[in-house]
Protein backbone atom coordinates (compact mmCIF):
# COMPACT_ATOMS: atom_id res chain seq x y z
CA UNK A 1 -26.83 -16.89 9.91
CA UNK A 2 -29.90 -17.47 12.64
CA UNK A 3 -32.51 -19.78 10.39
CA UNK A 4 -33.16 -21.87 13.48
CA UNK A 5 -31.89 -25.09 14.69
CA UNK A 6 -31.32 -28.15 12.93
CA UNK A 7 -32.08 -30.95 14.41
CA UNK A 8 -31.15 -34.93 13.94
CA UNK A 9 -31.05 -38.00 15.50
CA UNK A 10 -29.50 -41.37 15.15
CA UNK A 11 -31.10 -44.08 13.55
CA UNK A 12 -32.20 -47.21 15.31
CA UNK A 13 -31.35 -49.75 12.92
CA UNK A 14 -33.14 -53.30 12.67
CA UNK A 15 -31.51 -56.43 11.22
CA UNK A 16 -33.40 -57.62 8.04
CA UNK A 17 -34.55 -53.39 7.77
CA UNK A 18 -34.43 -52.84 4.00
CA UNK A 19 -32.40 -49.46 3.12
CA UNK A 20 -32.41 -46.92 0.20
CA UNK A 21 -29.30 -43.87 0.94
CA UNK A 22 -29.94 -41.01 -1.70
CA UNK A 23 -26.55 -39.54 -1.53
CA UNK A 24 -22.96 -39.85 -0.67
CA UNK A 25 -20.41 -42.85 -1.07
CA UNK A 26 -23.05 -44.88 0.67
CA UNK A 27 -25.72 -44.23 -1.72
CA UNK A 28 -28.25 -47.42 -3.17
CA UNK A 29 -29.92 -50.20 -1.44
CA UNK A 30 -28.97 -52.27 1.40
CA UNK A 31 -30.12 -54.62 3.81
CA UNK A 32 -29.10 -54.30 7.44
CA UNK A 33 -27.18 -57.80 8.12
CA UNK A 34 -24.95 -57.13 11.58
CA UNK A 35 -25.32 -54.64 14.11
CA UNK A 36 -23.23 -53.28 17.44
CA UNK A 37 -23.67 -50.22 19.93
CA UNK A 38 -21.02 -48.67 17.68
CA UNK A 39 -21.07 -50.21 14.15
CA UNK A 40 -23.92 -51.39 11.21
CA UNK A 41 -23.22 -54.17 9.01
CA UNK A 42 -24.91 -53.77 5.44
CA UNK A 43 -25.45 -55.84 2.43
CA UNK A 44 -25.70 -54.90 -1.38
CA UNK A 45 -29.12 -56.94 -2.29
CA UNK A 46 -27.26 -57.19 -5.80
CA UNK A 47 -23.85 -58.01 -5.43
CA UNK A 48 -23.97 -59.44 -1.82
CA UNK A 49 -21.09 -57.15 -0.87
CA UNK A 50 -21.06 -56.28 2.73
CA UNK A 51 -19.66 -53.14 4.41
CA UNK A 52 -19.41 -52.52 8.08
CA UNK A 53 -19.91 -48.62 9.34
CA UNK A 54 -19.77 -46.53 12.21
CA UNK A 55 -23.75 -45.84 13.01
CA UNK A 56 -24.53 -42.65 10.73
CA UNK A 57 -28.31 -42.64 9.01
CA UNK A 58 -30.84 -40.49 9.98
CA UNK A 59 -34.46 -41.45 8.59
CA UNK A 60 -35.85 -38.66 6.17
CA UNK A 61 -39.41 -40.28 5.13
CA UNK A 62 -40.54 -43.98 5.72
CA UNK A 63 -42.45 -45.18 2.40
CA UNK A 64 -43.99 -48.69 1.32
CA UNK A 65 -44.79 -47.51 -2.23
CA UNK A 66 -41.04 -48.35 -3.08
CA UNK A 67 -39.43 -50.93 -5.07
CA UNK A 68 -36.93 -53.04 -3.84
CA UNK A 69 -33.83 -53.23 -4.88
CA UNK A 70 -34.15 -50.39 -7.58
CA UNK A 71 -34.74 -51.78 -11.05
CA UNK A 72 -31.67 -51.90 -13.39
CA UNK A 73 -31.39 -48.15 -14.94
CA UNK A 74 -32.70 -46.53 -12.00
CA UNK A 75 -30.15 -47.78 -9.42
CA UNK A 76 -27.31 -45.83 -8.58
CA UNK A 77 -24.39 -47.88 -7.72
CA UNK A 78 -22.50 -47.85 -4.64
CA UNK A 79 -18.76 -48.49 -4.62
CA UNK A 80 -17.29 -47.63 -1.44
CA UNK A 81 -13.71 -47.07 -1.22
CA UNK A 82 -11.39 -49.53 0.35
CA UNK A 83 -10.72 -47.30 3.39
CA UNK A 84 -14.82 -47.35 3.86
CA UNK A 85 -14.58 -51.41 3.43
CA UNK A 86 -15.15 -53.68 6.31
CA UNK A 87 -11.97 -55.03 7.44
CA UNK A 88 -12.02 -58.96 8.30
């Protein structure tokens, strides 16, 4: 299959950047709290649970029309797995 290349590049997170993931076990809202050359720390702006990652988002569309966190009924919840947990 030759439909071109796709192309995508890391995302250069900001601490205090506001976050909305539309799909996969990170999916929902989250502020960025921690940072590293390897690893994002983020924050559930509901349940103040925090989750550290490898570096993985790449930004799809920027938009300020958005509210933040999702009201109750349209938020999808976000339970990550223990192995996807930040270890302390």
């Amino acid at each position: 299959m030759d439909n071109g290349v796709a192309i995508f590049t890391p995302y250069p997170f900001q601490v205090g950047e506001r976050l909305r993931i539309t799909g996969g076990p990170r999916q929902g809202d989250w502020r960025v709290v921690g940072l590293t050359d390897a690893k994002v720390t983020l924050e559930c702006p509901v349940s103040g649970q925090r989750v550290t990652w490898a570096r993985f988002c790449y930004l799809v569309e920027r938009r300020g029309d958005l509210p933040w966190p999702q009201e109750e009924g349209q938020r999808t919840t976000h339970h990550p797995s223990s192995s996807q947990r930040a270890r302390r």
